[in-house]
Protein backbone atom coordinates (compact mmCIF):
# COMPACT_ATOMS: atom_id res chain seq x y z
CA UNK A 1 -3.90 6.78 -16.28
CA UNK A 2 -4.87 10.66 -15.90
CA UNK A 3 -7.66 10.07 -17.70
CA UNK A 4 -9.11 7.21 -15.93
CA UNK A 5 -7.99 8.01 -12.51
CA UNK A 6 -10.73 10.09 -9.70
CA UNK A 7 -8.80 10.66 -7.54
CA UNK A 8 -6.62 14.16 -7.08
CA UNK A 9 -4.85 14.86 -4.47
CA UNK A 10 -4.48 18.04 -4.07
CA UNK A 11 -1.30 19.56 -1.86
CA UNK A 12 -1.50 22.66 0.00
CA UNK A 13 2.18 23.79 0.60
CA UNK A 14 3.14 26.10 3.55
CA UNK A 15 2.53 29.24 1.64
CA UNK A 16 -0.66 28.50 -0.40
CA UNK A 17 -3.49 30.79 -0.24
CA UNK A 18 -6.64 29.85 1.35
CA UNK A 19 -8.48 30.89 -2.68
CA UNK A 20 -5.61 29.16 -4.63
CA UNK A 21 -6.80 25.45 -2.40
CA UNK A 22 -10.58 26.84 -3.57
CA UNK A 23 -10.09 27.16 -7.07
CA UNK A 24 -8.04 23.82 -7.23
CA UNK A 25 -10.94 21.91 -5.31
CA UNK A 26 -13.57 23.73 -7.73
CA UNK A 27 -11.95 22.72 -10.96
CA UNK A 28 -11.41 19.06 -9.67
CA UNK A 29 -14.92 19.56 -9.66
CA UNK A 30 -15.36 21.12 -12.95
CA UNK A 31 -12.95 17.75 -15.04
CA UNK A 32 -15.19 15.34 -12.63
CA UNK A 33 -12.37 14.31 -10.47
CA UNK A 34 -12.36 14.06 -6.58
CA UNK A 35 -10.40 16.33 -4.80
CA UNK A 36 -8.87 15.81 -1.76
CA UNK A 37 -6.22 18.22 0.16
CA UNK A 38 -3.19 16.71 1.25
CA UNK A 39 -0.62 18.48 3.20
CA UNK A 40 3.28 18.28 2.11
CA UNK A 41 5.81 14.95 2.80
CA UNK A 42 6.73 11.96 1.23
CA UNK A 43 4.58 10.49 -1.10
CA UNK A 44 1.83 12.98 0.66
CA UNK A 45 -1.20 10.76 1.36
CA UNK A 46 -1.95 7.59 -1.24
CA UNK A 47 1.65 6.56 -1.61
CA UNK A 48 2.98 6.92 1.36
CA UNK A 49 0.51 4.63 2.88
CA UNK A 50 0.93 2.51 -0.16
CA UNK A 51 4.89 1.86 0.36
CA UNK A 52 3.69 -0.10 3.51
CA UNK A 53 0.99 -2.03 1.71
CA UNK A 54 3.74 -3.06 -1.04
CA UNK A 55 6.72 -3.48 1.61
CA UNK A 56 4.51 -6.35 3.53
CA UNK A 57 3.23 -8.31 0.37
CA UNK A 58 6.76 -8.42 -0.92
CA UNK A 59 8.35 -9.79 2.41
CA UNK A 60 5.10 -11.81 2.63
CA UNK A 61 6.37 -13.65 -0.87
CA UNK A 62 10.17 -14.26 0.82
CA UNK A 63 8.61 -16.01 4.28
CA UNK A 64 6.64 -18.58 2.29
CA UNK A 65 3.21 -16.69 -0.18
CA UNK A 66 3.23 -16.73 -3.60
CA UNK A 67 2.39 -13.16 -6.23
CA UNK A 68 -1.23 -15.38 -7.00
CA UNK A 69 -1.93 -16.14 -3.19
CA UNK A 70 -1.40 -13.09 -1.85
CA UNK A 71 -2.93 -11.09 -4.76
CA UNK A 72 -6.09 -13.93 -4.58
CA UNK A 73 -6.97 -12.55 -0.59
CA UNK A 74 -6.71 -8.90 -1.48
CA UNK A 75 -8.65 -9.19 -4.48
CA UNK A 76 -11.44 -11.35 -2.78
CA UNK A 77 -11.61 -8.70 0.76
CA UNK A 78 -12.79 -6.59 -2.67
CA UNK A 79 -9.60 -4.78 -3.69
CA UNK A 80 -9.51 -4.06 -7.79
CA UNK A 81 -6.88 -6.23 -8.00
CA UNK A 82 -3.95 -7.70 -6.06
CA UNK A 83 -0.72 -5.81 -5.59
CA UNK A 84 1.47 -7.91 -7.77
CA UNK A 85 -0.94 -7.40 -10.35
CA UNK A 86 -1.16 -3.75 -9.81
CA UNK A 87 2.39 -3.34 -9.74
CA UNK A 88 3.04 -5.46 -12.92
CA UNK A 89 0.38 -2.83 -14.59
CA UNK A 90 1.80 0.42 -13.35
CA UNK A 91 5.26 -0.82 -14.13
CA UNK A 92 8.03 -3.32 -11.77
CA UNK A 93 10.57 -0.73 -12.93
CA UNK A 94 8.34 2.57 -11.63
CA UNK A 95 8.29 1.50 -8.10
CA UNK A 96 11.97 0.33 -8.56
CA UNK A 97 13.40 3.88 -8.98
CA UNK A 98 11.11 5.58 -6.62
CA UNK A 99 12.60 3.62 -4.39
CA UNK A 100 16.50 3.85 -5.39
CA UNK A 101 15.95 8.37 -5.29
CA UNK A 102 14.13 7.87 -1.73
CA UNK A 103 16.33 5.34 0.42
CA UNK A 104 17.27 7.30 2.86
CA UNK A 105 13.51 8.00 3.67
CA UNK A 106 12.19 4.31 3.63
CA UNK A 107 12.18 2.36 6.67
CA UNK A 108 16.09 0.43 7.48
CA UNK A 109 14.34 -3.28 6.96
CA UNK A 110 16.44 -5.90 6.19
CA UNK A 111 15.55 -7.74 2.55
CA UNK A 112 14.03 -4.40 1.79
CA UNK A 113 11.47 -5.29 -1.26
CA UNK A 114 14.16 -7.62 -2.00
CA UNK A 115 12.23 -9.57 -5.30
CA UNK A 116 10.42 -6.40 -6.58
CA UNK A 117 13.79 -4.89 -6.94
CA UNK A 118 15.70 -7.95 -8.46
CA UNK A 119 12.74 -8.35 -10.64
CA UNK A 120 12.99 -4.99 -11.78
CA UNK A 121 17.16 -5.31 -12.56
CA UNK A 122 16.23 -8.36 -14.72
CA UNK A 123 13.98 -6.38 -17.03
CA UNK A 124 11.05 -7.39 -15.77
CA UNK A 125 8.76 -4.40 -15.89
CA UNK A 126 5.54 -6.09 -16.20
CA UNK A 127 3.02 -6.22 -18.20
CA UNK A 128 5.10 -3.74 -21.38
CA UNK A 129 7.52 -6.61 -21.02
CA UNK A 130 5.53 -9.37 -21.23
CA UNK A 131 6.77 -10.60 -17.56
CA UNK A 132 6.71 -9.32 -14.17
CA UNK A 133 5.62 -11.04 -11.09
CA UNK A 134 3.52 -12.84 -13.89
CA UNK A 135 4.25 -13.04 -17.01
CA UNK A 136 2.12 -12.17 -20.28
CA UNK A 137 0.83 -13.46 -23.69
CA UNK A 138 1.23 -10.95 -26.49
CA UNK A 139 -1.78 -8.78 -26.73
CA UNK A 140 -2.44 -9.76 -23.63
CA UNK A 141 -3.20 -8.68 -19.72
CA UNK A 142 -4.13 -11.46 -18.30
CA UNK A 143 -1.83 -12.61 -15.70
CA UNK A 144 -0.11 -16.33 -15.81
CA UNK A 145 2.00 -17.50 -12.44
CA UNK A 146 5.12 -18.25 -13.38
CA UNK A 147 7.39 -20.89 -12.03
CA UNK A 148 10.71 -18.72 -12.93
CA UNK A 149 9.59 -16.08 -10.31
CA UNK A 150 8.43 -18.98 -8.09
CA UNK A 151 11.90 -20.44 -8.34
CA UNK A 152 13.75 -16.51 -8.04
CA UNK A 153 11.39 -16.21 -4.66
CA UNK A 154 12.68 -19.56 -3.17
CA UNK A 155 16.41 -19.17 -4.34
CA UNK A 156 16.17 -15.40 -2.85
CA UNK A 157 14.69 -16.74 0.97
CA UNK A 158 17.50 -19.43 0.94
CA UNK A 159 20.08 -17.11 0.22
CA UNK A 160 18.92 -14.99 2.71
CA UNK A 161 18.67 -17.46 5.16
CA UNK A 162 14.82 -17.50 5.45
CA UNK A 163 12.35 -20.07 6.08
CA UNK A 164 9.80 -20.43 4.05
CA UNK A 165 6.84 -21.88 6.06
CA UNK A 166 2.79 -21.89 5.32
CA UNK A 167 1.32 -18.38 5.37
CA UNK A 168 -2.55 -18.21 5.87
CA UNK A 169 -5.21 -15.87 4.46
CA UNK A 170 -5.77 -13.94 7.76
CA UNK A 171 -2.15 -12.60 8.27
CA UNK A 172 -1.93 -12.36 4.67
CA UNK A 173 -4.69 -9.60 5.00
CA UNK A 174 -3.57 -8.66 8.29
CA UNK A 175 0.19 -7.75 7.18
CA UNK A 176 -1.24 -5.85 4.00
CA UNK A 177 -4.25 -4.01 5.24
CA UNK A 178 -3.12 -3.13 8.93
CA UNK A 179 0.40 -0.68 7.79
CA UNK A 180 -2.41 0.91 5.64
CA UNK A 181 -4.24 1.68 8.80
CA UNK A 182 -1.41 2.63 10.77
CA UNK A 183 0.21 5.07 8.48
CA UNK A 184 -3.22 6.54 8.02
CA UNK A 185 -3.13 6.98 11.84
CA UNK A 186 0.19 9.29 11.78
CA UNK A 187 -1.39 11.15 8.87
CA UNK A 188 -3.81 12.37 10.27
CA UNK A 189 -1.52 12.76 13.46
CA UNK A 190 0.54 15.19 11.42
CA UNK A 191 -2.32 17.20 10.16
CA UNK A 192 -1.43 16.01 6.73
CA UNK A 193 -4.88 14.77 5.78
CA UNK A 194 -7.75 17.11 7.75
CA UNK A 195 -9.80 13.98 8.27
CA UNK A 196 -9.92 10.05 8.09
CA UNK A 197 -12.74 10.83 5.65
CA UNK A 198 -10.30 11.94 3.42
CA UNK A 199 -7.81 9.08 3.39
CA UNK A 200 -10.65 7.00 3.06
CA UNK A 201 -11.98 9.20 -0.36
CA UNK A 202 -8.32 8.98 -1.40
CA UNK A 203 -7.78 4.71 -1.27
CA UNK A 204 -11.52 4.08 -2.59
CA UNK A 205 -11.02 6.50 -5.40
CA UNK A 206 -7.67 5.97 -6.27
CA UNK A 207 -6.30 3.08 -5.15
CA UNK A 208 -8.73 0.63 -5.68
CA UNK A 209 -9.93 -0.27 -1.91
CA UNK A 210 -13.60 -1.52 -1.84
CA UNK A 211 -15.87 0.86 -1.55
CA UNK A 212 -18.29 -1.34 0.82
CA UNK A 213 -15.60 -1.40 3.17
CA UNK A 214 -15.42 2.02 3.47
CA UNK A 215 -12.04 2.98 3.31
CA UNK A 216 -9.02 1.88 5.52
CA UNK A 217 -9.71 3.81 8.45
CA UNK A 218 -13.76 2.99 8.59
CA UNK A 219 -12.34 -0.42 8.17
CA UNK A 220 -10.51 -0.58 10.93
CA UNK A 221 -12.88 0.90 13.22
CA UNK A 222 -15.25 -1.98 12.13
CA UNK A 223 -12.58 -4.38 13.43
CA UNK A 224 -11.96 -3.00 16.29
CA UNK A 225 -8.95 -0.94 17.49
CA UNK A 226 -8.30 -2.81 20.14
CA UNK A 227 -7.97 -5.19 17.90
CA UNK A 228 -5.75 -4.01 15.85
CA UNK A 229 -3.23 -2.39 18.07
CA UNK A 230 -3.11 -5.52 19.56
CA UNK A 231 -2.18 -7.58 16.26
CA UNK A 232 0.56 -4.52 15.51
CA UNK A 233 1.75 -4.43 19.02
CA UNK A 234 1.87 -8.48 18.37
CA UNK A 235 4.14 -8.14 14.80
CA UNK A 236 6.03 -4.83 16.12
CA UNK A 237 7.76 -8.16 18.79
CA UNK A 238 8.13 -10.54 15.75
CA UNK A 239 9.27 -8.48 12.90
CA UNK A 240 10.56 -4.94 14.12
CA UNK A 241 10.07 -1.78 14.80
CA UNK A 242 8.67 -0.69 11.66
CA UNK A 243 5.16 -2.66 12.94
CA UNK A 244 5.25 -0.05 15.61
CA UNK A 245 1.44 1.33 16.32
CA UNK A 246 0.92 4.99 15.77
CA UNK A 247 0.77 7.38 19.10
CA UNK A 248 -2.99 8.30 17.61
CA UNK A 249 -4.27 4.80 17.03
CA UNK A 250 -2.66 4.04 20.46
CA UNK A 251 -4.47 6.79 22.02
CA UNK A 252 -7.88 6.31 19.95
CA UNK A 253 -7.85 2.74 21.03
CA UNK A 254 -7.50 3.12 24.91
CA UNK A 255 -9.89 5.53 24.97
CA UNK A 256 -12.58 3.60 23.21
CA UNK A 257 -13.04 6.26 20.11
CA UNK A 258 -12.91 6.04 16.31
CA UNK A 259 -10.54 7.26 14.25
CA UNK A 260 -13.02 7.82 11.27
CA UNK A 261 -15.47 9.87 13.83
């Protein structure tokens, strides 16, 4: 909600004047909010890193995870909450029709948040429903798994032909936090965000990443970008070429430097 929310992007479009960006950052100052420039595309910064984040914990849920599991590791790496929980809060149906007016921008994936979309044609909005990817008592937000999604995930990976196997905590973090990272990477590549500082300020403050962590591109520079160009260079051979690293965390990573420096 507006009112809750820190976070404002703020997007400077080819034509905006230098004092108009000013005044903008001032008064995000003035209501208490954070304000962060972002430059013009798709979802500019927070969101279009986000459809990554979401894309990987729904196919996570087809190859063999379950909405508590995978929402259990982000929460306990610190995250607010999980991303089936987050989703079931803003809305199944939100996400649904962002998607359906911006196909022909997403990546061509097979099974394409495949359940979030069915879930949203059965009327399963979330938590204003009472069900979701959990589902709700009255007056309540407290999320309960439910075996009818559990069943709707396992019908879905055999009709796709998909084997459902054990999925462990590591690549569970590994296939939600590393697309955050790379994204970020052809961000600031673009000259859409100024900074890594800035993407960082945007996912702490408005997307609920732990602050102690530092943001998603600090992050990965704790781990190591070796590191994790190797692990995307790794899932680029086993799932596509959506897992393909950025040029600039390529680049950063050879050379030995930071992306957050």
């Amino acid at each position: 909600p507006a009112n809750v929310m820190r976070l404002l992007e703020i997007v400077q479009g080819a034509a905006t004047a230098p004092e108009v960006l000013a005044t903008c950052m001032d008064m995000a100052r003035t209501i208490k909010k954070v304000g962060v420039r972002a430059g013009v595309c798709y979802g500019f910064i927070g969101n279009r890193m986000l459809e990554g984040y979401m894309r990987e914990a729904d196919a996570l849920l087809l190859e063999g995870a379950t909405p508590e599991q995978v929402d259990k590791v982000l929460y306990d790496f610190g995250f607010a909450m999980g991303p089936f929980t987050m989703i079931d809060m803003a809305g199944v149906d939100i996400g649904f029709h962002t998607r359906e007016q911006n196909r022909a921008l997403l990546p061509a994936i097979p099974h394409y948040c495949v359940i979030s979309d069915t879930l949203a044609r059965m009327g399963r909005h979330g938590q204003k429903t009472g069900c979701g990817f959990y589902r709700y008592e009255t007056g309540s937000r407290v999320p309960i798994p439910d075996p009818e999604v559990h069943a709707l995930i396992e019908l879905s990976a055999r009709e796709l032909g998909i084997a459902r196997r054990e999925i462990d905590d590591q690549e569970i973090l590994q296939r939600c936090l590393y697309p955050l990272i790379n994204e970020g990477a052809r961000i600031l590549q673009e000259g859409i965000a100024l900074r890594a500082s800035d993407i960082d300020t945007i996912w702490a403050t408005g997307y609920g990443f732990p602050l102690y962590r530092g943001g998603p591109m600090f992050y990965a520079d704790t781990v190591g970008l070796h590191n994790v160009l190797g692990t995307l260079t790794e899932y680029e051979q086993r799932f596509g070429p959506h897992w393909k690293p950025a040029a600039l965390l390529t680049e950063c990573a050879k050379a030995g430097r930071r992306l957050s420096q």
